[in-house]
Protein backbone atom coordinates (compact mmCIF):
# COMPACT_ATOMS: atom_id res chain seq x y z
CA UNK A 1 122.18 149.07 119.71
CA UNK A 2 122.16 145.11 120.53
CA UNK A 3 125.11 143.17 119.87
CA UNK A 4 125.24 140.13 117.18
CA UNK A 5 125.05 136.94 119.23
CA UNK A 6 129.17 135.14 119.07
CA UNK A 7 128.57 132.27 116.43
CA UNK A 8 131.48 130.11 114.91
CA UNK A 9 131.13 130.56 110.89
CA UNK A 10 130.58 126.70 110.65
CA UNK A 11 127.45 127.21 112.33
CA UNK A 12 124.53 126.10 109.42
CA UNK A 13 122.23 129.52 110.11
CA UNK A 14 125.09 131.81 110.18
CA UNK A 15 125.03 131.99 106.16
CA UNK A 16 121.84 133.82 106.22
CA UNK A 17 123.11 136.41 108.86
CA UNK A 18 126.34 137.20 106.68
CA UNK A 19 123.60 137.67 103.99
CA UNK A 20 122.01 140.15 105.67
CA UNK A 21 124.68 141.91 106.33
CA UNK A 22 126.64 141.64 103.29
CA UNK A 23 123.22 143.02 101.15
CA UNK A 24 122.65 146.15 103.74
CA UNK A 25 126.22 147.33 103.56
CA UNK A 26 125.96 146.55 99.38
CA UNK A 27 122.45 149.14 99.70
CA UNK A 28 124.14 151.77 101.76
CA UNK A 29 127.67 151.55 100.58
CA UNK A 30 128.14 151.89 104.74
CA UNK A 31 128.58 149.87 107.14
CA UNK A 32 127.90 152.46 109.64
CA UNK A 33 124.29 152.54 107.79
CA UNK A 34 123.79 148.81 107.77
CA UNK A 35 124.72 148.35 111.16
CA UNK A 36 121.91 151.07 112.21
CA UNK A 37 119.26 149.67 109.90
CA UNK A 38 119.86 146.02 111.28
CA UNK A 39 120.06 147.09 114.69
CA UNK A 40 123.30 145.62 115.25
CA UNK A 41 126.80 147.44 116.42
CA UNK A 42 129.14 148.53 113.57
CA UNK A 43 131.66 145.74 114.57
CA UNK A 44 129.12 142.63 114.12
CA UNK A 45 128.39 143.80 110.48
CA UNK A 46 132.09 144.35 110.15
CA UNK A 47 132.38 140.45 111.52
CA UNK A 48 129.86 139.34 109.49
CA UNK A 49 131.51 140.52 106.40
CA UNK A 50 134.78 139.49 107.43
CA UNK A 51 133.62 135.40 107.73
CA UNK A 52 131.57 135.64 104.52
CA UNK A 53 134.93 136.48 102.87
CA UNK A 54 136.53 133.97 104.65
CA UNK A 55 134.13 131.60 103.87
CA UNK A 56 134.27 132.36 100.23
CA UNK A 57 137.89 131.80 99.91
CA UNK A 58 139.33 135.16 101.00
CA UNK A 59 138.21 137.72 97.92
CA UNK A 60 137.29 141.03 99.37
CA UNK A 61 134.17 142.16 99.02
CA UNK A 62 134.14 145.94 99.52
CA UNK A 63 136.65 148.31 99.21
CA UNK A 64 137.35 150.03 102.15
CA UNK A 65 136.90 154.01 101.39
CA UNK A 66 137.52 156.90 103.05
CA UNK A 67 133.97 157.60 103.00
CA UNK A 68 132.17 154.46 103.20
CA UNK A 69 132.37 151.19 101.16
CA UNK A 70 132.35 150.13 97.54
CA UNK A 71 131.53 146.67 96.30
CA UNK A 72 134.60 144.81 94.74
CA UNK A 73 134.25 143.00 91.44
CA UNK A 74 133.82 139.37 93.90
CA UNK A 75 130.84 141.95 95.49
CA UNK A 76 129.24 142.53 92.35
CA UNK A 77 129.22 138.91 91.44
CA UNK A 78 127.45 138.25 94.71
CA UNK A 79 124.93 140.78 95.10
CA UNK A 80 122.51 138.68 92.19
CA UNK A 81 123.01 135.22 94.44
CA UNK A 82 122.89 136.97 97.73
CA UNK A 83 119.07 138.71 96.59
CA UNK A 84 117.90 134.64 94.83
CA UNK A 85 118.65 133.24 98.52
CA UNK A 86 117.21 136.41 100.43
CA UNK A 87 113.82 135.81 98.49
CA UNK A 88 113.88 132.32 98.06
CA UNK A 89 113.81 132.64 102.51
CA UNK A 90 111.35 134.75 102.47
CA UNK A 91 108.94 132.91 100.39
CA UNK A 92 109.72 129.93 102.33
CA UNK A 93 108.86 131.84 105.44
CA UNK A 94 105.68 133.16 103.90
CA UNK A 95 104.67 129.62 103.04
CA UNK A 96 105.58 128.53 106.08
CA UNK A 97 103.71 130.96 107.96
CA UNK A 98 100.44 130.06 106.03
CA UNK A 99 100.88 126.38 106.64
CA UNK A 100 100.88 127.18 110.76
CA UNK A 101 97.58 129.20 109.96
CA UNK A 102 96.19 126.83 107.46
CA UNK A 103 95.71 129.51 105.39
CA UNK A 104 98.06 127.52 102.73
CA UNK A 105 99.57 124.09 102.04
CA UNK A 106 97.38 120.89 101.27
CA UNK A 107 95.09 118.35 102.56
CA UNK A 108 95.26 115.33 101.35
CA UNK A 109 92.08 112.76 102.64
CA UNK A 110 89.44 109.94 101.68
CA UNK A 111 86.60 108.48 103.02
CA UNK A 112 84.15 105.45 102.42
CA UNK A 113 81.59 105.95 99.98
CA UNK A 114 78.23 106.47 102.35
CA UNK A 115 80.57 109.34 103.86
CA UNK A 116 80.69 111.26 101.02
CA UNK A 117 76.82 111.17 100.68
CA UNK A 118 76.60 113.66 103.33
CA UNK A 119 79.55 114.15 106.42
CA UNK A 120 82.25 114.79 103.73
CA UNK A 121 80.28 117.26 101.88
CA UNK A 122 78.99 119.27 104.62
CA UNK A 123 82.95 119.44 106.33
CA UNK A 124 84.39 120.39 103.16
CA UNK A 125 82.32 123.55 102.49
CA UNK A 126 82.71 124.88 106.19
CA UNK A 127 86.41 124.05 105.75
CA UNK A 128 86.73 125.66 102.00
CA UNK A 129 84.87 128.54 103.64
CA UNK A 130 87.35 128.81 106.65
CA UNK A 131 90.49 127.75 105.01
CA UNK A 132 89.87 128.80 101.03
CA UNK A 133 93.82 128.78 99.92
CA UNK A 134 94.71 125.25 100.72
CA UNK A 135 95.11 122.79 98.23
CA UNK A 136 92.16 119.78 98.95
CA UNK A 137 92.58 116.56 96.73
CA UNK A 138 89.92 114.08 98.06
CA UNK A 139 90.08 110.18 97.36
CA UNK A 140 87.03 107.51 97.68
CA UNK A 141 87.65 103.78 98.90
CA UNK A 142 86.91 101.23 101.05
CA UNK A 143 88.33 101.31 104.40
CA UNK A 144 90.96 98.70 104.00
CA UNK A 145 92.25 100.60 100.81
CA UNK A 146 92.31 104.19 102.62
CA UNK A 147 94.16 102.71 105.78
CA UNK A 148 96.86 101.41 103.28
CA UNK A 149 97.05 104.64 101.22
CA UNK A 150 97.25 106.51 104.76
CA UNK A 151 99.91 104.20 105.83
CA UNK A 152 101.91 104.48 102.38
CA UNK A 153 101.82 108.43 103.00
CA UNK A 154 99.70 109.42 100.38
CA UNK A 155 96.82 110.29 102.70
CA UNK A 156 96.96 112.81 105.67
CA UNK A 157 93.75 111.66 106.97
CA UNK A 158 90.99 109.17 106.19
CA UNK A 159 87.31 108.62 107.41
CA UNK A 160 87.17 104.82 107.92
CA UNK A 161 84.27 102.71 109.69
CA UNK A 162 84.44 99.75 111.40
CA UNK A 163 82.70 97.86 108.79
CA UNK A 164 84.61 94.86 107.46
CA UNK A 165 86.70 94.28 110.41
CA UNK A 166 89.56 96.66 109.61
CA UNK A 167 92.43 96.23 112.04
CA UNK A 168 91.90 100.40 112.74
CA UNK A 169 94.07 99.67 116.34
CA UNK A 170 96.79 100.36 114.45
CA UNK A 171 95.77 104.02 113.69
CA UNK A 172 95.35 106.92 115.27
CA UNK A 173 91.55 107.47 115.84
CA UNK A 174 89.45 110.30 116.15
CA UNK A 175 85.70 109.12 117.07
CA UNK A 176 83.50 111.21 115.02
CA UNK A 177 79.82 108.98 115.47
CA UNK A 178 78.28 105.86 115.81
CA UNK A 179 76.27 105.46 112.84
CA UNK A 180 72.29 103.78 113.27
CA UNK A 181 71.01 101.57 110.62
CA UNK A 182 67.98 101.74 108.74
CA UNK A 183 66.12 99.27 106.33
CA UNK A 184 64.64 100.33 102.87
CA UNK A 185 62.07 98.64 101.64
CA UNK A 186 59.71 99.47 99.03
CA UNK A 187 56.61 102.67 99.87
CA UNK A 188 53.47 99.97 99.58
CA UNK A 189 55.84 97.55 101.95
CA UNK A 190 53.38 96.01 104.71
CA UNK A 191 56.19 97.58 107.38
CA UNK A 192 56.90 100.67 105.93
CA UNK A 193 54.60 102.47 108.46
CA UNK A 194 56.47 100.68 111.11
CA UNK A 195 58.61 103.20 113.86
CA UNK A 196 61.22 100.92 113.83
CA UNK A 197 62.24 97.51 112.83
CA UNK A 198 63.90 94.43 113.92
CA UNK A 199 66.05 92.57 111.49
CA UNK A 200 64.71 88.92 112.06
CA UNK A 201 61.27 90.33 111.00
CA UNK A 202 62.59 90.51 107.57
CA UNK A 203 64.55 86.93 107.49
CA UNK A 204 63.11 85.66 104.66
CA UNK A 205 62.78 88.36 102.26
CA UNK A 206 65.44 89.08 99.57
CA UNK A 207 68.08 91.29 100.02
CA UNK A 208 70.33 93.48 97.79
CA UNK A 209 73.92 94.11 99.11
CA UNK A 210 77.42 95.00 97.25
CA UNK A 211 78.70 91.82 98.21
CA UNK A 212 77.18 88.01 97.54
CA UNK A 213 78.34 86.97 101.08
CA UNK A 214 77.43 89.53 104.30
CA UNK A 215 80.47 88.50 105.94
CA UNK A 216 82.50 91.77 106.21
CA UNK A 217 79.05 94.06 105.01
CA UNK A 218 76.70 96.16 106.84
CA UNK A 219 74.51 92.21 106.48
CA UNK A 220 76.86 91.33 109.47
CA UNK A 221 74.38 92.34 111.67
CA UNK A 222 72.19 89.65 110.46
CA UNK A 223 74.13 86.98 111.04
CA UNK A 224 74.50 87.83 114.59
CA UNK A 225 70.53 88.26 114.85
CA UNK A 226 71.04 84.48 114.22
CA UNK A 227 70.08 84.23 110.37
CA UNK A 228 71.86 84.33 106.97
CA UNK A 229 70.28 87.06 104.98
CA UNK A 230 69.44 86.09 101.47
CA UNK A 231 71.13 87.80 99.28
CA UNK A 232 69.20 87.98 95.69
CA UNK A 233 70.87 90.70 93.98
CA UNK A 234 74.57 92.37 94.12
CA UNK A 235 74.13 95.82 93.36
CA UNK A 236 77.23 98.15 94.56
CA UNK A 237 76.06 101.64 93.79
CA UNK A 238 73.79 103.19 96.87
CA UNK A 239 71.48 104.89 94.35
CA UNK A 240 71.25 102.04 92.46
CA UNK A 241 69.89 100.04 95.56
CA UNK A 242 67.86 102.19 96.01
CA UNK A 243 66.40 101.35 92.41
CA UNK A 244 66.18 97.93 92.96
CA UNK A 245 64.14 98.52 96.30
CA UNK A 246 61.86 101.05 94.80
CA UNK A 247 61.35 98.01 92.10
CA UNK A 248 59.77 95.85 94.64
CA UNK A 249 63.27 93.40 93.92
CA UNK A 250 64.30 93.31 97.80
CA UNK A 251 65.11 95.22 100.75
CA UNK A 252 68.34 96.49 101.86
CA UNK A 253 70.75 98.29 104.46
CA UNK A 254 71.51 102.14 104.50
CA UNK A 255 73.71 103.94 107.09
CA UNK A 256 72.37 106.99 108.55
CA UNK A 257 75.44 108.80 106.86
CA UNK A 258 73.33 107.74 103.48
CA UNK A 259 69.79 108.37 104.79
CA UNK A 260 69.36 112.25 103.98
CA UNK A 261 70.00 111.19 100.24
CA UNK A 262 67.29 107.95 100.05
CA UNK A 263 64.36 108.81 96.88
CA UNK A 264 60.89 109.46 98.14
CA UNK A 265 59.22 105.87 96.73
CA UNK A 266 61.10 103.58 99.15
CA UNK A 267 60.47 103.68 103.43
CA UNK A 268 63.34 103.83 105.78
CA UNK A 269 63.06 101.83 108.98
CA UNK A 270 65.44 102.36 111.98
CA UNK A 271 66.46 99.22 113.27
CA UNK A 272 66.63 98.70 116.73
CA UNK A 273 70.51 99.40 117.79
CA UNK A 274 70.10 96.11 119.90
CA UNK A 275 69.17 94.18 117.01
CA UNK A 276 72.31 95.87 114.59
CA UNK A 277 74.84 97.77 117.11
CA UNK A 278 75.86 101.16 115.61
CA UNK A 279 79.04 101.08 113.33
CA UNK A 280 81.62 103.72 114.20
CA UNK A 281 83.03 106.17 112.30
CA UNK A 282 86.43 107.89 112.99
CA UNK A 283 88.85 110.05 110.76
CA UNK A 284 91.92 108.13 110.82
CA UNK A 285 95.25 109.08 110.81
CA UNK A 286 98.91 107.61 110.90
CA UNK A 287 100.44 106.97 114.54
CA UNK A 288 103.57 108.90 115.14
CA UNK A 289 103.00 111.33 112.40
CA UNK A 290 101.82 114.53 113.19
CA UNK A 291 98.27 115.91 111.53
CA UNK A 292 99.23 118.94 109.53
CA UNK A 293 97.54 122.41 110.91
CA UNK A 294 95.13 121.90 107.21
CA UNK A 295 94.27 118.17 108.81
CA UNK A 296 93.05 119.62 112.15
CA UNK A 297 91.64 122.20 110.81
CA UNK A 298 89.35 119.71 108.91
CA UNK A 299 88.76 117.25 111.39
CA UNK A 300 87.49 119.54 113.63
CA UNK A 301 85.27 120.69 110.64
CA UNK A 302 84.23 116.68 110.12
CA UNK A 303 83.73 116.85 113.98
CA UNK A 304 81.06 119.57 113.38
CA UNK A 305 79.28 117.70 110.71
CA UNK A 306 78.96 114.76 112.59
CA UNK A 307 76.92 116.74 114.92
CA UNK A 308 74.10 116.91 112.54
CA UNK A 309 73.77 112.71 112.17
CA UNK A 310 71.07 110.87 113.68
CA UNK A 311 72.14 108.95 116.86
CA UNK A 312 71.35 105.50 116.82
CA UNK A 313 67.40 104.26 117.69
CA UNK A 314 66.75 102.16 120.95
CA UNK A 315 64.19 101.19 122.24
CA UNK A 316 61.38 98.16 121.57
CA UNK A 317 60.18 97.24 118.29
CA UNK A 318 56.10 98.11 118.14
């Protein structure tokens, strides 16, 4: 029978172990029992008892009997308190348990709009599948927005792009792709048979965009081709682009994270990664915190997802 380890009673864990032994003797009115159901020597539970008396002023706790022990009025008074903290440990080692398995907690994450056409989606059901008891709450944003929430705390992780310039150095960043570009223009478009596309072949047509100006937009990529795409209509909504292409009203931009979700009346043209490098896409998260086991368990679930987006076209433009 092992020996309880010599600890001082200031010592914060010791509480629990006087606990333990203080509820065993209450259950067997022995401390002769307890000491054999603990696995301990009869004097350790006899110590035990002895500083959680001490501890609580002096009171005894059991009467010594011939035959075993009996609780004392200060035992009875414990017992209650003594079973609260017992569970209350229990549950928090339970819980605790489950949030090294991911099998419990929360997950807490956002992502840019064009990633929750299709990446987010996909990772969410393999990771419900896999990890069905944690608690997910999901936010949408633009990446500036969801590198502040993740900063502030309220975020465990966030799937950013590079789009707009974000200062992302600051983060912790997990590479999931780099995204290709396509144009949509409308079905009866004189390119829309075309294999791929370069972006000063459309310089003069009319373009829809969420933002008046390209600076900071996916329309970046035209301004380094050397022209300043005009922008004719401000439309924020990717199905509503869509819309206004299908209309004949203008061609725009769509990620490849979008592309699986584009309506069948409008083309999609890859544009020539020379002509618009790929953006990159990363889950994000805070430097010098550490990722919950619920957070990895996701990103490697975002990292599988990723695997089914189109790489980036090269190549010459027929």
């Amino acid at each position: 029978m092992a020996a309880m380890p010599n600890t001082h009673p200031s010592d914060p864990d010791l509480s629990t172990v006087w606990l333990r032994a203080f509820l065993e003797v209450a259950r067997h009115g022995s401390f002769t029992v307890a000491a054999r159901t603990l696995g301990w020597t009869q004097s350790a539970v006899s110590r035990q008892i002895s500083s959680l008396e001490g501890a609580l002023g002096g009171a005894p706790l059991f009467d010594r009997l011939p035959r075993g022990v009996r609780l004392t009025e200060a035992g009875r008074i414990l017992v209650p308190y003594a079973e609260s903290v017992a569970e209350a440990l229990r549950g928090a080692g339970r819980e605790l348990a489950e949030l090294r398995e991911a099998a419990g907690g929360r997950l807490r994450f956002g992502a840019f709009a064009t990633a929750d056409a299709a990446l987010v989606p996909q990772a969410l059901a393999t990771f419900r599948a896999r990890h069905p008891r944690v608690r997910v709450s999901r936010e949408e944003g633009f990446t500036p927005t969801l590198l502040d929430r993740l900063t502030a705390g309220h975020l465990d992780l966030a799937v950013v792009s590079t789009t707009g310039g974000a200062p992302l150095e600051a983060y912790e960043l997990h590479h999931l792709l780099d995204e290709s570009l396509y144009v949509a223009v409308p079905a009866d478009h004189e390119l829309a048979g075309a294999d791929s596309v370069r972006l000063a072949q459309l310089a003069d047509a009319d373009w829809i965009s969420g933002s008046p100006r390209p600076e900071g937009t996916l329309l970046d990529a035209a301004l380094r081709q050397g022209f300043r795409p005009r922008v004719a209509h401000v439309v924020g909504e990717w199905t509503a682009k869509q819309g206004y292409v299908a209309a004949g009203l203008g061609v725009t931009l769509v990620p490849a994270l979008a592309a699986a979700s584009v309506r069948p009346d409008i083309a999609l043209l890859p544009v020539l990664d020379e002509e618009a490098p790929a953006r990159a896409v990363y889950a994000a998260t805070a430097r010098g915190r550490s990722l919950t086991p619920a957070g990895e368990a996701f990103l490697a679930a975002l990292r599988e997802a990723a695997q089914g987006v189109p790489a980036p076209v090269s190549g010459e433009a027929d």
